[in-house]
N, C-alpha and C. Protein backbone atom coordinates (compact mmCIF):
# COMPACT_ATOMS: atom_id res chain seq x y z
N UNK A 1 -23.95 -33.88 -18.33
CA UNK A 1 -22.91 -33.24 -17.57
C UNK A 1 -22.56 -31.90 -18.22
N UNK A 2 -22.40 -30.69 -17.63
CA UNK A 2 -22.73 -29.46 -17.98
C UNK A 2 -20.99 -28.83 -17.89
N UNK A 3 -20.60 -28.47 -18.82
CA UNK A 3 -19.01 -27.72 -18.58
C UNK A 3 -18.93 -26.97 -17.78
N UNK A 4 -17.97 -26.50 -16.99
CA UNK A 4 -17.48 -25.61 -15.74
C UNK A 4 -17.56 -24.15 -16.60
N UNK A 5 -17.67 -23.41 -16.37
CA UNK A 5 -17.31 -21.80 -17.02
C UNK A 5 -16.12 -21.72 -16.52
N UNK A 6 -15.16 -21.27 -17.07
CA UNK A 6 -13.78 -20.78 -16.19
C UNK A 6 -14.06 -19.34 -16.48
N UNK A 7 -13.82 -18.32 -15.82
CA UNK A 7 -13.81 -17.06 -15.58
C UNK A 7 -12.10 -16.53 -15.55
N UNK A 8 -11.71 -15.74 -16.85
CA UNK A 8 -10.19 -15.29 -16.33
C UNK A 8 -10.49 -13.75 -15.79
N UNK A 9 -9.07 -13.63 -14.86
CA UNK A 9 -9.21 -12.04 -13.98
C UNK A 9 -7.88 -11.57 -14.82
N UNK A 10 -8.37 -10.69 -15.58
CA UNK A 10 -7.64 -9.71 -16.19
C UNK A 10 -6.32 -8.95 -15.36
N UNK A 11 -7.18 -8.66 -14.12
CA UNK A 11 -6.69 -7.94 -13.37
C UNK A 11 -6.68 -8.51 -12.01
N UNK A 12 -5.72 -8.23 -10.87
CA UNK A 12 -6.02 -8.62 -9.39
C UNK A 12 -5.48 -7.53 -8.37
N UNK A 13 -6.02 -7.16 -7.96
CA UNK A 13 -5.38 -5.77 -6.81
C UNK A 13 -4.68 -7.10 -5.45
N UNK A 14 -4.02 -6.90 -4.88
CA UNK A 14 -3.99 -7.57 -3.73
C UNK A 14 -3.41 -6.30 -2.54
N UNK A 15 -3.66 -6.73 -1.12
CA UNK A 15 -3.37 -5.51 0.26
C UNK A 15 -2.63 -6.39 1.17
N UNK A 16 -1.52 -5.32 1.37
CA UNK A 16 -0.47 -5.88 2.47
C UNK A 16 -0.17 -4.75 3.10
N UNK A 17 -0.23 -5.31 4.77
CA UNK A 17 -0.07 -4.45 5.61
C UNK A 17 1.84 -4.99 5.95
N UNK A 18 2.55 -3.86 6.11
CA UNK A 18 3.98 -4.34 6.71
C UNK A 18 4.54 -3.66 7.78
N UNK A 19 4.78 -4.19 8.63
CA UNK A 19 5.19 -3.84 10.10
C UNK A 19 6.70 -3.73 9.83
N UNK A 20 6.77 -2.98 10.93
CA UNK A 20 8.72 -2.49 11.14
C UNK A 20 8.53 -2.48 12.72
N UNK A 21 9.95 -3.34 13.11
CA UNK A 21 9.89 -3.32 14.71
C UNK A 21 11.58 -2.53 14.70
N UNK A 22 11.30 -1.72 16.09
CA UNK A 22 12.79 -1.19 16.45
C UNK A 22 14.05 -2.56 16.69
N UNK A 23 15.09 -2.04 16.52
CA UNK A 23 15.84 -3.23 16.60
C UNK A 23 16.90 -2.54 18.02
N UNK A 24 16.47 -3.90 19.06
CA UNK A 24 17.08 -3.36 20.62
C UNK A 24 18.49 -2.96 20.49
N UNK A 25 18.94 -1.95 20.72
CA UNK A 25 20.51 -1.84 21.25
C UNK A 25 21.02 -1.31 19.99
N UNK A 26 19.71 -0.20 19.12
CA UNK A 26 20.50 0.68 18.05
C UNK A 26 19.58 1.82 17.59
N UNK A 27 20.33 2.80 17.79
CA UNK A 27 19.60 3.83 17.83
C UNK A 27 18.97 3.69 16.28
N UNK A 28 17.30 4.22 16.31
CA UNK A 28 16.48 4.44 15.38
C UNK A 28 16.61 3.43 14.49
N UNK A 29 17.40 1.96 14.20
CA UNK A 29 17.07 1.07 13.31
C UNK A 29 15.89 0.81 13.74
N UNK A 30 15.63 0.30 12.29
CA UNK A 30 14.29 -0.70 12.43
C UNK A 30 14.82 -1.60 11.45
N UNK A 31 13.93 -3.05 11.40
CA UNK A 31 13.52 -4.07 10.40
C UNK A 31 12.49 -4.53 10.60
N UNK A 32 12.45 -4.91 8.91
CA UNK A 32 11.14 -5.49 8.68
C UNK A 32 10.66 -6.47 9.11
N UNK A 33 9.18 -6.21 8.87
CA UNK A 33 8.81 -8.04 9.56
C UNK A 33 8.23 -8.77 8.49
N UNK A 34 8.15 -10.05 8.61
CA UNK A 34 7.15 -10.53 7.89
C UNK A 34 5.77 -9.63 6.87
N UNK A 35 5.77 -9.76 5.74
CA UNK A 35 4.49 -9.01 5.07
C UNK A 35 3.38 -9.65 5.27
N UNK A 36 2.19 -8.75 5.99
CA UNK A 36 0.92 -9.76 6.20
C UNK A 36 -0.06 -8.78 5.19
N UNK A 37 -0.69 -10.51 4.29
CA UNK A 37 -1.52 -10.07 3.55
C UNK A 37 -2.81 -9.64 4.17
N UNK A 38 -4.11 -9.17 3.35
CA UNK A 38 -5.35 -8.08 3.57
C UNK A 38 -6.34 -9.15 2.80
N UNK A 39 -7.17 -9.39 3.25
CA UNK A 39 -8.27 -9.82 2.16
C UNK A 39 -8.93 -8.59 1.13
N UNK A 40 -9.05 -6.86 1.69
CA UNK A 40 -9.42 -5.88 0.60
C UNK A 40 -8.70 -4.74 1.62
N UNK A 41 -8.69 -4.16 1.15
CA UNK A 41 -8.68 -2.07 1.74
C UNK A 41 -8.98 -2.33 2.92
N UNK A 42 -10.58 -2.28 3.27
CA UNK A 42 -10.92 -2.35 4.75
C UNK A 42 -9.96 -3.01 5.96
N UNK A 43 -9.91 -4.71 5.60
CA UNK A 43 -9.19 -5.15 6.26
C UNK A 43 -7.67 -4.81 6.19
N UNK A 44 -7.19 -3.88 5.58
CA UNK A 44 -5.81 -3.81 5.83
C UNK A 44 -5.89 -2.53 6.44
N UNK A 45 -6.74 -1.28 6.34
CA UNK A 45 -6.65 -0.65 7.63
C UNK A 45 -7.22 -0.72 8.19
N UNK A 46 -7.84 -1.86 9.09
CA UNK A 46 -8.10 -2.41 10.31
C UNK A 46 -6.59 -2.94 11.17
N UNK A 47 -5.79 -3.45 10.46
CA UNK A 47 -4.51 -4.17 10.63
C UNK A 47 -3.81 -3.27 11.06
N UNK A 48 -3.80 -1.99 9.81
CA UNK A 48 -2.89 -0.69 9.74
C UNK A 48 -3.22 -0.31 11.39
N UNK A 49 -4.55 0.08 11.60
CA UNK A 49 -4.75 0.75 13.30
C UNK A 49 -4.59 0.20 14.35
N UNK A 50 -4.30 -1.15 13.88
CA UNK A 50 -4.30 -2.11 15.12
C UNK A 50 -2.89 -2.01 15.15
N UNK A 51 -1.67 -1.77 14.32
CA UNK A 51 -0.79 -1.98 14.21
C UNK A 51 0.42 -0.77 14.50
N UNK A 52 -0.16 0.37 14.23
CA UNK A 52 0.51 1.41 14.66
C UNK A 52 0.89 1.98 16.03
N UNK A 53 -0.08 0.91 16.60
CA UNK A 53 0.08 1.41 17.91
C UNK A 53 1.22 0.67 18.82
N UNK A 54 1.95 -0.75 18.15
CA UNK A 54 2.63 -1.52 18.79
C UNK A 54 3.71 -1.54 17.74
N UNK A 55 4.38 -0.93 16.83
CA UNK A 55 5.18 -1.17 15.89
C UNK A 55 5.22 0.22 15.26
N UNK A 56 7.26 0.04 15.37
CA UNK A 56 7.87 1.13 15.14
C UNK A 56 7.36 2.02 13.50
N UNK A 57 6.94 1.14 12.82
CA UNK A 57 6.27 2.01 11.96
C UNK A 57 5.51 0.81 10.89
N UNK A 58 4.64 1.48 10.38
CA UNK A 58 3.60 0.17 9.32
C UNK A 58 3.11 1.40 8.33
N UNK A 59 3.62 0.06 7.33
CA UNK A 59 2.29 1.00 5.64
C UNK A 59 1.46 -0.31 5.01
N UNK A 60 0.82 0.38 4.58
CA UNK A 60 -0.51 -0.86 3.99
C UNK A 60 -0.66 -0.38 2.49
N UNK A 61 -0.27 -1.16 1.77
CA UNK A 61 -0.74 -0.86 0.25
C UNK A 61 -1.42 -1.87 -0.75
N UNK A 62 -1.56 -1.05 -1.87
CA UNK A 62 -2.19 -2.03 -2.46
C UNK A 62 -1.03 -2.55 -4.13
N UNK A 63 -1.25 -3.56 -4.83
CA UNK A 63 -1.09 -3.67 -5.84
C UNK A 63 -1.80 -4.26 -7.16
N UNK A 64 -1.90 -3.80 -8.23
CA UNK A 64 -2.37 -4.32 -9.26
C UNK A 64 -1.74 -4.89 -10.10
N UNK A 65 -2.25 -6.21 -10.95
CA UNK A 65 -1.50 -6.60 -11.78
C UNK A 65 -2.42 -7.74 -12.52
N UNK A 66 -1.63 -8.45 -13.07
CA UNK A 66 -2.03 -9.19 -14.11
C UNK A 66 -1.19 -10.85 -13.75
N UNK A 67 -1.75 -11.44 -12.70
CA UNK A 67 -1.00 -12.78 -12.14
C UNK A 67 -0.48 -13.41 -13.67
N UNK A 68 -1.24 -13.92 -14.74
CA UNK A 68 -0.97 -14.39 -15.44
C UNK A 68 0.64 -13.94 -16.26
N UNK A 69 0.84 -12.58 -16.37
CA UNK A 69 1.99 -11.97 -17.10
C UNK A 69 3.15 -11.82 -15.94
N UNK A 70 2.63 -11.64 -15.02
CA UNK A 70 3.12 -10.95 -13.97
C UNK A 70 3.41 -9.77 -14.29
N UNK A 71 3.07 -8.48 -14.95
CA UNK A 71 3.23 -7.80 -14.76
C UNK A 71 2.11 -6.73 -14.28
N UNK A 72 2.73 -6.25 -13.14
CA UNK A 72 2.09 -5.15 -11.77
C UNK A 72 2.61 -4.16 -12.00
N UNK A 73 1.40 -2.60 -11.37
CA UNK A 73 1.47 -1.51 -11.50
C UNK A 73 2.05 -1.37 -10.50
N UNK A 74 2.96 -0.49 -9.41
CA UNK A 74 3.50 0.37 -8.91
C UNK A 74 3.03 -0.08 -7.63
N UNK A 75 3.23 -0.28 -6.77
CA UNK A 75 2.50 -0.49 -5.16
C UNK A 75 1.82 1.10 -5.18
N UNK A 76 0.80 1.24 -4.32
CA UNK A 76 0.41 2.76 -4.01
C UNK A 76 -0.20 2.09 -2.29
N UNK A 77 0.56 3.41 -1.88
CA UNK A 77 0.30 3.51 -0.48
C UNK A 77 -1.11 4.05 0.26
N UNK A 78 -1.57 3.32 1.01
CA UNK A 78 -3.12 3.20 1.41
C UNK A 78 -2.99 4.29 2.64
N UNK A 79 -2.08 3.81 3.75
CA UNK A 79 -1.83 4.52 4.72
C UNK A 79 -0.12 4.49 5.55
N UNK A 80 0.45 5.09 6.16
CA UNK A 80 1.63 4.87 6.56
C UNK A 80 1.74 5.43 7.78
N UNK A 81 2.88 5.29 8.73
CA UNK A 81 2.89 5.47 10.47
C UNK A 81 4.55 5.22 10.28
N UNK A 82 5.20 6.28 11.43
CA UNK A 82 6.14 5.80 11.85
C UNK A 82 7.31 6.05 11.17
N UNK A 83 8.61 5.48 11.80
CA UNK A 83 9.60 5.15 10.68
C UNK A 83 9.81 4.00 10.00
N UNK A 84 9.50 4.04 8.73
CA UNK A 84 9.66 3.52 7.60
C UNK A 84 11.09 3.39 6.98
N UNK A 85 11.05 2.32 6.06
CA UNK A 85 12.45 2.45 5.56
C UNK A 85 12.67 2.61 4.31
N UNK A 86 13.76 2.93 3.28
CA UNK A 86 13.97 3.98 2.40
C UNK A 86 12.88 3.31 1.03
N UNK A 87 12.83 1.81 1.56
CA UNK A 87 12.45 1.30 -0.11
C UNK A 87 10.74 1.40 -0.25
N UNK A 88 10.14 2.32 1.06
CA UNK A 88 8.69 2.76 0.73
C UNK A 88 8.76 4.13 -0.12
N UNK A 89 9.97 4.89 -0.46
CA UNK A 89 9.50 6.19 -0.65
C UNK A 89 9.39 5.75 -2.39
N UNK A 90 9.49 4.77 -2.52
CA UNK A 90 9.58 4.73 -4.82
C UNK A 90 7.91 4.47 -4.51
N UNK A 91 7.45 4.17 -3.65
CA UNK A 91 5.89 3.94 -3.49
C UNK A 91 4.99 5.58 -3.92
N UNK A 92 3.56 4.83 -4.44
CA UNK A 92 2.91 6.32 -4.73
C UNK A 92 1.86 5.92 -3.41
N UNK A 93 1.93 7.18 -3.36
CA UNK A 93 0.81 7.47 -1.81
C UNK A 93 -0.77 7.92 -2.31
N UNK A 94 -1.65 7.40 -2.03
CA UNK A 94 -2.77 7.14 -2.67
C UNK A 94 -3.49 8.67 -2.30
N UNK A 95 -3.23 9.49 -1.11
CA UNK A 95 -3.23 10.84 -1.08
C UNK A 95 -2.98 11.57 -2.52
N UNK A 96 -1.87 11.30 -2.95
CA UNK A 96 -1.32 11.90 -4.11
C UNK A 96 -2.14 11.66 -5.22
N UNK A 97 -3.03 10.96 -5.43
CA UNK A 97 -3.89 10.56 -6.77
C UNK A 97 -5.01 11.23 -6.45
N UNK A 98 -5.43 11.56 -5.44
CA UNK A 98 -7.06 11.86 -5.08
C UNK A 98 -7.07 13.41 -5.08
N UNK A 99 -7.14 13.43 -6.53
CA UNK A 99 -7.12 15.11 -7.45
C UNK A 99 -8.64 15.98 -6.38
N UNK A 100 -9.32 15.14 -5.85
CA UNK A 100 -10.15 16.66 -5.55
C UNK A 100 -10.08 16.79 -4.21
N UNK A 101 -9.29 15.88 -3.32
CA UNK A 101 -8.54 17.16 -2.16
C UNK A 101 -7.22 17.88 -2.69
N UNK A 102 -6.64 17.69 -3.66
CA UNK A 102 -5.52 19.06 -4.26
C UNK A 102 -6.30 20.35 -3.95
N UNK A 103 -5.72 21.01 -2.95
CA UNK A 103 -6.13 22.42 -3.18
C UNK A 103 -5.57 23.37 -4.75
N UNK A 104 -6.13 23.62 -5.63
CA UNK A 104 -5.55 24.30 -6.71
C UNK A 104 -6.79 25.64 -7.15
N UNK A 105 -6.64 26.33 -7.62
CA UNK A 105 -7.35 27.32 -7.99
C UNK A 105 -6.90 28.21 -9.48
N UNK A 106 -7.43 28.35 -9.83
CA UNK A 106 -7.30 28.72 -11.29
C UNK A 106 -5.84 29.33 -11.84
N UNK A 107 -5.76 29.99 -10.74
CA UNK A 107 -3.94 30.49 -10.91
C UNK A 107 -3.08 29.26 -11.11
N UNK A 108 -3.42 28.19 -10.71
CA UNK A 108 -2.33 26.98 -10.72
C UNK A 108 -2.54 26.20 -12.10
N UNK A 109 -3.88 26.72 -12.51
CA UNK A 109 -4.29 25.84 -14.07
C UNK A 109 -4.03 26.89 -14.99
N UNK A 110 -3.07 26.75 -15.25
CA UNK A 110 -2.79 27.85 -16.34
C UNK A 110 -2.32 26.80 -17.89
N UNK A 111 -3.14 27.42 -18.94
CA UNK A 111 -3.11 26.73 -20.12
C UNK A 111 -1.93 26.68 -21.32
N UNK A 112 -1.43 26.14 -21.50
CA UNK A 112 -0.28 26.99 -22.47
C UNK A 112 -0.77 27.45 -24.41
């Protein structure tokens, strides 16, 4: 009889897409709905496009972390639609990391 290998994950990203529906009989509220999880990226903007089109606003992000400690990096935002509500803006927008669409040009790299 041969031992099992256990394999530990250092790390685990997980993707959640979250919907916001208007709320009838008030101007521009919304609430949240239920958070639906992503099996990776792909499938959560598949969700994200399917979803923008019927709901007052949706973001899909991802997170990293360490299940065992619990401690997780920062949500970062995959994609977003709509009106959103205030507790997406502490989120980083995954736009914002992806240094080589920054338009910058040598004037902006200045060395000290």
């Amino acid at each position: 009889m041969s031992k099992a290998k256990r394999e530990i994950v250092a790390h685990l990203t997980y993707f959640v897409v979250q919907t916001y529906k208007a709320v009838k009989g008030s101007r521009g509220k919304i609430s949240a709905e239920e958070p639906i999880p992503a099996h990776d990226h792909d499938h959560a903007m598949r969700m994200f496009e399917r979803f923008r089109q019927t709901r007052a606003g949706v973001v899909a992000f991802r997170r990293t972390g360490d299940p065992a400690t619990g401690e997780w990096e920062d949500a970062v935002i995959i994609a977003k639609h709509g009106t959103l509500l205030p507790d997406v803006d502490w989120m980083t927008d995954e736009s914002d990391r992806d240094f080589e669409k920054w338009d910058l040009s040598e004037h902006d790299l200045k060395v000290a």
